[in-house]
C-alpha atoms as a PDB file:
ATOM      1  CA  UNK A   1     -32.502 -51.742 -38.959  1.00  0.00           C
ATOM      2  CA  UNK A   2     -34.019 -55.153 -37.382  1.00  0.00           C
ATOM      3  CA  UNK A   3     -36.859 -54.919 -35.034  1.00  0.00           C
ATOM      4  CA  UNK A   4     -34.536 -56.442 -32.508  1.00  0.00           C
ATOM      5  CA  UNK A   5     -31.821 -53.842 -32.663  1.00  0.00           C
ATOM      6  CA  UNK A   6     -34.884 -50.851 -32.256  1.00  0.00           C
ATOM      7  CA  UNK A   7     -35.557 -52.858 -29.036  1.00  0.00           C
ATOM      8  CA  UNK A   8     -31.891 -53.206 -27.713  1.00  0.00           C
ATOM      9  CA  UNK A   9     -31.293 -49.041 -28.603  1.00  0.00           C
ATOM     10  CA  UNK A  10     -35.155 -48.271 -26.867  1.00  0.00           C
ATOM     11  CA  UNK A  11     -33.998 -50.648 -23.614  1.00  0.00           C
ATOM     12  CA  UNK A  12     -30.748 -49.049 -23.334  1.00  0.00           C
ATOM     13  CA  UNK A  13     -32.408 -45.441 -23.750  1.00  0.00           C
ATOM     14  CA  UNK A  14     -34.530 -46.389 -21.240  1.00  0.00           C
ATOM     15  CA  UNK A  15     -31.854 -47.953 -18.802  1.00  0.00           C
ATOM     16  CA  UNK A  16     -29.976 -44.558 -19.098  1.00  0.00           C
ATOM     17  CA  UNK A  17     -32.284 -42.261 -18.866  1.00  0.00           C
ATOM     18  CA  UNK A  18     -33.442 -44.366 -15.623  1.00  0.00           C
ATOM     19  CA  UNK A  19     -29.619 -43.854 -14.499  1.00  0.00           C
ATOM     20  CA  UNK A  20     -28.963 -40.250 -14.901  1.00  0.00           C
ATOM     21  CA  UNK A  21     -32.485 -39.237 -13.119  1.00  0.00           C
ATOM     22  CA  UNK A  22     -31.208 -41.687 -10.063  1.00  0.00           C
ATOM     23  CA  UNK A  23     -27.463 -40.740 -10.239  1.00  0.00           C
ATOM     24  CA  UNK A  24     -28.557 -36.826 -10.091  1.00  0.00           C
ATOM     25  CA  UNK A  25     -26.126 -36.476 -12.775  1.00  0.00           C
ATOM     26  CA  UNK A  26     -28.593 -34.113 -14.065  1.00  0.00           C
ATOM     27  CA  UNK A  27     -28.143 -31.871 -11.691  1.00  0.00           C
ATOM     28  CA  UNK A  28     -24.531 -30.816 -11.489  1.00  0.00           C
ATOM     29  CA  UNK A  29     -25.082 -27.930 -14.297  1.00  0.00           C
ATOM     30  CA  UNK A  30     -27.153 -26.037 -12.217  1.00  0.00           C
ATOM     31  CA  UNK A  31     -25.275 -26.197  -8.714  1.00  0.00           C
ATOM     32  CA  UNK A  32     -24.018 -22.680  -9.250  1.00  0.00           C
ATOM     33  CA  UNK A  33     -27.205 -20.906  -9.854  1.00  0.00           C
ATOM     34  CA  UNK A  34     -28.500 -20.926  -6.334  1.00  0.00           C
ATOM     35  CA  UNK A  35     -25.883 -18.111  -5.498  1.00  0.00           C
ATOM     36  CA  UNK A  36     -27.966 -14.696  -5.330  1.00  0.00           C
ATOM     37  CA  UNK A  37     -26.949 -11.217  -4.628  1.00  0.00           C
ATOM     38  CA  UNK A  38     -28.114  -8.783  -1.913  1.00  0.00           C
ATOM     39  CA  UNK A  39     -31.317  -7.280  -2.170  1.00  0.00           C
ATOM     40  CA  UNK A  40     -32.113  -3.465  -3.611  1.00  0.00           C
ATOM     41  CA  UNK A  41     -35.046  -1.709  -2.279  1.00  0.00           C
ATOM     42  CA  UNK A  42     -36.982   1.350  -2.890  1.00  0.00           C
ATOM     43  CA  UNK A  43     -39.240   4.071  -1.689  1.00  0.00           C
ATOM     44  CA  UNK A  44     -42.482   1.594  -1.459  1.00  0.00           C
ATOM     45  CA  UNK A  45     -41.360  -2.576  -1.577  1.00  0.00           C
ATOM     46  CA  UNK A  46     -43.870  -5.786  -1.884  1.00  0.00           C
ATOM     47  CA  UNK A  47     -42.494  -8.864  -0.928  1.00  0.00           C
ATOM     48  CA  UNK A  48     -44.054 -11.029  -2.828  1.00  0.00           C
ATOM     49  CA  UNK A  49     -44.142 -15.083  -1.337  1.00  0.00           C
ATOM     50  CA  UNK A  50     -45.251 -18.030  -3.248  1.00  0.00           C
ATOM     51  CA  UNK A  51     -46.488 -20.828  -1.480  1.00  0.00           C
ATOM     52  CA  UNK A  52     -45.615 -24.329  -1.409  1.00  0.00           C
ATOM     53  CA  UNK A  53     -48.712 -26.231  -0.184  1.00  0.00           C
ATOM     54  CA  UNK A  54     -49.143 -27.835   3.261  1.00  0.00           C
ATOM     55  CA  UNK A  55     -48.670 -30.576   5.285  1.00  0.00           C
ATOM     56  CA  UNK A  56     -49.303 -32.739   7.872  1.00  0.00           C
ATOM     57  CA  UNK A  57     -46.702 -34.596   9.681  1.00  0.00           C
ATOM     58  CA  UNK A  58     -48.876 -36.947  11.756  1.00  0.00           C
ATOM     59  CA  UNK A  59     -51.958 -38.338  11.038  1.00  0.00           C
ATOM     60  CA  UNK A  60     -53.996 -36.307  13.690  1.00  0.00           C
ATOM     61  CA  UNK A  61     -51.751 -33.153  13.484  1.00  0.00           C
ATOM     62  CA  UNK A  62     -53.005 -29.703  12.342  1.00  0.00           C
ATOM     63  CA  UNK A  63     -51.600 -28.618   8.656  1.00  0.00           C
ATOM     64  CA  UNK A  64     -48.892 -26.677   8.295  1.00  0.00           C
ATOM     65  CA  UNK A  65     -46.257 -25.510   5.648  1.00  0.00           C
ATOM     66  CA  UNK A  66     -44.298 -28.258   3.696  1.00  0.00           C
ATOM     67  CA  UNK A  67     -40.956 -27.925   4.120  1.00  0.00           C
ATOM     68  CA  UNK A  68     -40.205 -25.971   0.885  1.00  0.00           C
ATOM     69  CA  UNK A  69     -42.683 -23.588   2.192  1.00  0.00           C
ATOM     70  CA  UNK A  70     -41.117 -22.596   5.290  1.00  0.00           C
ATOM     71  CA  UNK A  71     -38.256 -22.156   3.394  1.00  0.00           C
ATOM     72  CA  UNK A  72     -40.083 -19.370   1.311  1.00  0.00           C
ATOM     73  CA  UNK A  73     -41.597 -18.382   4.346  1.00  0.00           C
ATOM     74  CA  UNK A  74     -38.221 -17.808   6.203  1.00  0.00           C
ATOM     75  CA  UNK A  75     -36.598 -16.365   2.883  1.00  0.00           C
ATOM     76  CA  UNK A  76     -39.492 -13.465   2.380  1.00  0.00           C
ATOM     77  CA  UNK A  77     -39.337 -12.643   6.654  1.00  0.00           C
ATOM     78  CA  UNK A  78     -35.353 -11.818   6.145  1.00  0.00           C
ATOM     79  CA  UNK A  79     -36.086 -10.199   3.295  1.00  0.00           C
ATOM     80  CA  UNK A  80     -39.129  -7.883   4.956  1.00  0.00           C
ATOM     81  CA  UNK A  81     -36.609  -7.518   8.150  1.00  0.00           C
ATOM     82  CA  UNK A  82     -33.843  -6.281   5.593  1.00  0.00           C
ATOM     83  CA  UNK A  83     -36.048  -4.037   3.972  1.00  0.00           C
ATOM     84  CA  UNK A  84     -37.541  -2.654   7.355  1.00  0.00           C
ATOM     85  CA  UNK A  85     -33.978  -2.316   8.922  1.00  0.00           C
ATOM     86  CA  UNK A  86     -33.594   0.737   5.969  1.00  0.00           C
ATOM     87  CA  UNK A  87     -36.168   2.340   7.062  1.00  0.00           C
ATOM     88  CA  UNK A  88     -38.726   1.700   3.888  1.00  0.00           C
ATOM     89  CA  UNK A  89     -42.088   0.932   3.300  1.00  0.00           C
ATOM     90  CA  UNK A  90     -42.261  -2.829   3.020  1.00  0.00           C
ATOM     91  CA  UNK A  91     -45.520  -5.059   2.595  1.00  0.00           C
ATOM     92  CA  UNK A  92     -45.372  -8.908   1.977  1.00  0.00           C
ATOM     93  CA  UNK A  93     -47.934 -10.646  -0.467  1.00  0.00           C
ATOM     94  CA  UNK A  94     -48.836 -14.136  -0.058  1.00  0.00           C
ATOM     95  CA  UNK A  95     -50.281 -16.154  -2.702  1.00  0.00           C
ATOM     96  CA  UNK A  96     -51.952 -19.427  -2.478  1.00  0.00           C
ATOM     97  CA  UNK A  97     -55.241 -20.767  -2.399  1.00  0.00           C
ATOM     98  CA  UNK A  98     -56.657 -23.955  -1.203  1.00  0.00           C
ATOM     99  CA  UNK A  99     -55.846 -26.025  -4.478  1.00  0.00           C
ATOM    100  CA  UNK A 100     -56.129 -29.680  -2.152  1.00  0.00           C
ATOM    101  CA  UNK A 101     -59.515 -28.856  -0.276  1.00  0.00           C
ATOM    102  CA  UNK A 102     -57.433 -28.714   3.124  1.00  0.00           C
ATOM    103  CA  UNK A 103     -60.078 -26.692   4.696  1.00  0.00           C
ATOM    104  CA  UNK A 104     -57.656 -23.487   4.934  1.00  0.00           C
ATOM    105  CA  UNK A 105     -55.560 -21.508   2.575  1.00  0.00           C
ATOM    106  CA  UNK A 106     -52.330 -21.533   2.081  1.00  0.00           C
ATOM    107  CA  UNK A 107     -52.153 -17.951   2.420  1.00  0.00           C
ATOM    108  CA  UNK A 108     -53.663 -18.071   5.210  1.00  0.00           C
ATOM    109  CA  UNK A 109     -51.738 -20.481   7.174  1.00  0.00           C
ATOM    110  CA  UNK A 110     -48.360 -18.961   6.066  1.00  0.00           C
ATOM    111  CA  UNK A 111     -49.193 -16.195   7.352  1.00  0.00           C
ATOM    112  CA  UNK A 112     -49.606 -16.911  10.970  1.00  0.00           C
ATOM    113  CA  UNK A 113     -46.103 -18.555  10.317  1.00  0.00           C
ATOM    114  CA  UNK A 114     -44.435 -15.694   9.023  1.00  0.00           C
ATOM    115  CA  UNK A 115     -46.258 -13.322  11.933  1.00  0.00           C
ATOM    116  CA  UNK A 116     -44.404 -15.820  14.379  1.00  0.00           C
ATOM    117  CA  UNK A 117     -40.774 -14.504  12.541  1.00  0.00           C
ATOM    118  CA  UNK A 118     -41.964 -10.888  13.320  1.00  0.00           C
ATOM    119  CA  UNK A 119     -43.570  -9.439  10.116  1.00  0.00           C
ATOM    120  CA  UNK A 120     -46.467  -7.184  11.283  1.00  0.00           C
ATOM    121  CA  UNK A 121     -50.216  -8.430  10.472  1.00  0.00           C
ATOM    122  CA  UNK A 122     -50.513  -4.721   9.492  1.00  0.00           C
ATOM    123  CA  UNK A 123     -47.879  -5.182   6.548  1.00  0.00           C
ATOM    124  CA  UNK A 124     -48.879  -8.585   4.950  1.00  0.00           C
ATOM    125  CA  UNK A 125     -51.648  -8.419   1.952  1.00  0.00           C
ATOM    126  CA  UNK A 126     -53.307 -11.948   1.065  1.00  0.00           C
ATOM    127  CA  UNK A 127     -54.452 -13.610  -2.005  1.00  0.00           C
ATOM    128  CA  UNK A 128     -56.324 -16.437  -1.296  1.00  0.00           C
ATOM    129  CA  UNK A 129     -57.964 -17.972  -4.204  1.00  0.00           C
ATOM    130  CA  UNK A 130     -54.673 -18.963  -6.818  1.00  0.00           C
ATOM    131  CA  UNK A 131     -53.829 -22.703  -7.281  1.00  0.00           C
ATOM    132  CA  UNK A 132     -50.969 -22.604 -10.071  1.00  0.00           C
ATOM    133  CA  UNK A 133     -48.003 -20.554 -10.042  1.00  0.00           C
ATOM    134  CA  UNK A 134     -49.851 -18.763 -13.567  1.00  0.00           C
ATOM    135  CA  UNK A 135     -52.526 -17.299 -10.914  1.00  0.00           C
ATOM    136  CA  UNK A 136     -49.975 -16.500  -8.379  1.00  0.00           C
ATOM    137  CA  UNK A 137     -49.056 -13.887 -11.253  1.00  0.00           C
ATOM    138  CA  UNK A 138     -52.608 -13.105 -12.255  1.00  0.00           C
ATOM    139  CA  UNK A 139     -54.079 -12.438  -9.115  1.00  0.00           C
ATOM    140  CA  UNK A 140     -51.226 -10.800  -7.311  1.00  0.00           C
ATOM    141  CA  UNK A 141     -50.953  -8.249 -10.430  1.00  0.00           C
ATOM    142  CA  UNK A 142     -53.976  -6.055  -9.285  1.00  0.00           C
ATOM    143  CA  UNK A 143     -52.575  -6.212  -6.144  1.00  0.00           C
ATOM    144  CA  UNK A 144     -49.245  -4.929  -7.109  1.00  0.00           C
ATOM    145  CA  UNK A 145     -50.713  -2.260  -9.334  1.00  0.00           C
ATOM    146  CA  UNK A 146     -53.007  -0.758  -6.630  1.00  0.00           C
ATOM    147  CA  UNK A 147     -50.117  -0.218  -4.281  1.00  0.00           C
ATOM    148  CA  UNK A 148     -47.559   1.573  -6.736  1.00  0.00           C
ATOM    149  CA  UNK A 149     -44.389  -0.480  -5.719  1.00  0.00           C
ATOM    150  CA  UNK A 150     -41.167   0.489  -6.855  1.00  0.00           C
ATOM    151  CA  UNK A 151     -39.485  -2.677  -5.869  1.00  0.00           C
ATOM    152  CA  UNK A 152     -41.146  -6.121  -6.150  1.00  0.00           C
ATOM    153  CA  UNK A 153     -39.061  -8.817  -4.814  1.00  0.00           C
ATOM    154  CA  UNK A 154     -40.151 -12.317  -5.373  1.00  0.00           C
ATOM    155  CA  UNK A 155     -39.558 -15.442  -2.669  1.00  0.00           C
ATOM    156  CA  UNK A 156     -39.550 -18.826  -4.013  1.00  0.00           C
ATOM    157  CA  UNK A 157     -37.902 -21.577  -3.985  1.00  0.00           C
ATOM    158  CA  UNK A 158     -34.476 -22.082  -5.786  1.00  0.00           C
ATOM    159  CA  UNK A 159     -35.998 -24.961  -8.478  1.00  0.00           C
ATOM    160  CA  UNK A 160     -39.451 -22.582  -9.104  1.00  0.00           C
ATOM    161  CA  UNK A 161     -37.800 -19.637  -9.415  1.00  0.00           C
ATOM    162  CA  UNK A 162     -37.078 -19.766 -13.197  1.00  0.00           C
ATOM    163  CA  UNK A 163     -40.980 -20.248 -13.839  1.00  0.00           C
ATOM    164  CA  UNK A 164     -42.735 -17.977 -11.272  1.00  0.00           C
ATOM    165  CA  UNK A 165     -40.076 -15.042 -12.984  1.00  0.00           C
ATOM    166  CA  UNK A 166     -41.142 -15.686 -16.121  1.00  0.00           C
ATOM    167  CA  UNK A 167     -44.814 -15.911 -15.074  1.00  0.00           C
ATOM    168  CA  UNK A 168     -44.818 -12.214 -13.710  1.00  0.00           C
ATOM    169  CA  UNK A 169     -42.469 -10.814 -16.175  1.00  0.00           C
ATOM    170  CA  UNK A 170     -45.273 -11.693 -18.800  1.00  0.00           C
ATOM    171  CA  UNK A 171     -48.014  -9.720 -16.920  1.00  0.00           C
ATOM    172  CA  UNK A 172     -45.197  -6.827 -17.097  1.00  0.00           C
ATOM    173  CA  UNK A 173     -43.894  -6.925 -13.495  1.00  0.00           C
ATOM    174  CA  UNK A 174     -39.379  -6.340 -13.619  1.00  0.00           C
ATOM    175  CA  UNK A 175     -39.581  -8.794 -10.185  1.00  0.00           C
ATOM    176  CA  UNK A 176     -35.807  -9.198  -8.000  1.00  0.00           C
ATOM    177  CA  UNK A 177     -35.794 -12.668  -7.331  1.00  0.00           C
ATOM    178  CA  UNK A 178     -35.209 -14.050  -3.653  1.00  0.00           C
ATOM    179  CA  UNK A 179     -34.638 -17.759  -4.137  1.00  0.00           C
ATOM    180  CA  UNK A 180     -35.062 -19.856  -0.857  1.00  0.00           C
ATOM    181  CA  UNK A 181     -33.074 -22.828  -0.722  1.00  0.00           C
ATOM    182  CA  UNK A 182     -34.605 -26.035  -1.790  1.00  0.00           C
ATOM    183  CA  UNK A 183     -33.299 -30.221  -1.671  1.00  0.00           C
ATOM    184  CA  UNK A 184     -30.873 -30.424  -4.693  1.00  0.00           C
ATOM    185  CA  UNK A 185     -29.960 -33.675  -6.340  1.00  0.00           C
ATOM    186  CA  UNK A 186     -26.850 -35.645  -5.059  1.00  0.00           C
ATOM    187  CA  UNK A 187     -24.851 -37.222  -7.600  1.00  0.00           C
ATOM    188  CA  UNK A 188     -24.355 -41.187  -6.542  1.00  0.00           C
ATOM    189  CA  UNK A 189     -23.610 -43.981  -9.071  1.00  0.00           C
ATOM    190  CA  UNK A 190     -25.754 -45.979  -7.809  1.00  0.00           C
ATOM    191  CA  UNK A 191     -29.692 -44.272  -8.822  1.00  0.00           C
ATOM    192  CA  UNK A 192     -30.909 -42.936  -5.230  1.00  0.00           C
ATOM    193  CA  UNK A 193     -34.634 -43.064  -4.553  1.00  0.00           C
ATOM    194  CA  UNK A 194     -34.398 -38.886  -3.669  1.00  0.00           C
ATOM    195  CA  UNK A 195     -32.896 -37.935  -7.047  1.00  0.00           C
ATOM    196  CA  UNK A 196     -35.840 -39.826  -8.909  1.00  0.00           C
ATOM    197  CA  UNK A 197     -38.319 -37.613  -6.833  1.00  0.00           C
ATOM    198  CA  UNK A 198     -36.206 -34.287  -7.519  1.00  0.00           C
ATOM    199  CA  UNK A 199     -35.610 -35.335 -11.374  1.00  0.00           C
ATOM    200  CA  UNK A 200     -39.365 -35.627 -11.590  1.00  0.00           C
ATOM    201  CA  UNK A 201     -39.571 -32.177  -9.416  1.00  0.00           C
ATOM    202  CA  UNK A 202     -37.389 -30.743 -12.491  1.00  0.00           C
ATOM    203  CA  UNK A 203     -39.569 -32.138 -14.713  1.00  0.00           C
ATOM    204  CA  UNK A 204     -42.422 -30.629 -13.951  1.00  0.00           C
ATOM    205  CA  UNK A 205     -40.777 -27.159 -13.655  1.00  0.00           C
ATOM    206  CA  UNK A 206     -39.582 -27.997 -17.265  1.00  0.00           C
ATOM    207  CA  UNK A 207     -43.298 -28.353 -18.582  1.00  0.00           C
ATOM    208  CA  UNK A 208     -44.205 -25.449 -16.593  1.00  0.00           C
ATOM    209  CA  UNK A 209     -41.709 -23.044 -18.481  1.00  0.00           C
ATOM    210  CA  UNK A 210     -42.741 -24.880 -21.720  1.00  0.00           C
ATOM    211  CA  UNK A 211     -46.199 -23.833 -21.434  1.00  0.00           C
ATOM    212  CA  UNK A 212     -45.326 -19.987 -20.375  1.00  0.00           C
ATOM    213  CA  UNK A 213     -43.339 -20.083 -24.353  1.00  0.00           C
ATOM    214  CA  UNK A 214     -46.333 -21.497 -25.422  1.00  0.00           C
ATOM    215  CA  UNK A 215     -49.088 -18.710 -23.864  1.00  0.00           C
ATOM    216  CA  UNK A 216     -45.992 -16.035 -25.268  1.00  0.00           C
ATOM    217  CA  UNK A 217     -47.109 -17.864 -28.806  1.00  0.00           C
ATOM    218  CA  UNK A 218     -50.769 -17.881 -28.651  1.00  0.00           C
ATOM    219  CA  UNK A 219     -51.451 -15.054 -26.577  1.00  0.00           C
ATOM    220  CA  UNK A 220     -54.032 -15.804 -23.352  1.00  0.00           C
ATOM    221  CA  UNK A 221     -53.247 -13.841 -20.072  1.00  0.00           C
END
């Protein structure tokens, strides 16, 4: 095969792949996985919430949660209002550290948000030093283990969920996933700027779960 033909097949590889990342093509096999079923709690319950960095949306405005993460945080005070509604004993964990040198954790922060929706300061447990969704898992575990849960629900968002699961199932946590909801692609023939920006979103949840099957192979924790 010519030189010239390689370059025609590698230009039109490129030219699609460019199309179905903008086109959100990509997308469609997943809209039905966002569906979720009620939650089942026991005796003792952590509510475990992932964070999704911070924010500022002016330039001389305090940080707060990104959108995603008031999502979570939303999605984890339902779930803690659920659980105390049946009368069990329900704590909510929030993980995140302060991974972009804001000044303030994201741990922290959410939870003066998620106090706002009603969950007591008495019943929320911080971690405040993780910066990938691998730590969430490690240093939530101890945290997790000292309280003897029976039910560990975990709140993230819908396009995370996949990875943060398989991040605390390998440190031997059975987790019931909460998914907040989260942008999702919208298919258009013609490539829309938002799809790129979600496509590469998928991306990097892609690598994530790749390197989980790699750590299964080689063995850190």
């Amino acid at each position: 095969m010519s030189l010239f033909t390689w370059s025609a097949l590698l230009a039109a590889a490129a030219v699609g792949a460019w199309w179905v990342a903008g086109s959100g093509v990509w997308d469609l096999p997943l809209a039905g996985s966002s569906s979720r079923s009620p939650l089942t709690f026991g005796a003792r319950n952590a509510i475990v919430l992932l964070s999704a960095g911070l924010d500022r949306w002016k330039p001389d405005a305090p940080f707060g949660p990104t959108t995603d993460g008031m999502s979570r945080i939303q999605q984890a005070a339902a779930g803690y209002a659920a659980c105390h509604r049946q009368a069990r004993a329900c704590k909510v964990v929030i993980s995140g550290g302060d991974p972009e040198g804001h000044g303030i954790t994201d741990a922290e922060l959410y939870a003066g948000e998620i106090a706002a929706l009603g969950v007591p300061e008495a019943d929320v447990i911080l971690e405040r030093s993780s910066n990938t969704t691998y730590e969430n898992a490690k240093l939530v575990a101890p945290l997790l283990q000292s309280g003897h849960y029976d039910v560990v629900v975990l709140v993230t968002s819908t396009y995370h969920m996949r990875r943060a699961k398989l991040a605390f199932n390998r440190l031997g946590f059975d987790v019931e996933p909460d998914a907040a909801p989260a942008d999702r692609a919208e298919f258009s023939v013609v490539p829309r700027q938002q799809n790129f920006r979600l496509a590469w979103r998928a991306l990097h949840e892609l690598a994530g779960v790749g390197q989980l099957r790699l750590y299964d192979l080689t063995g850190p924790r």
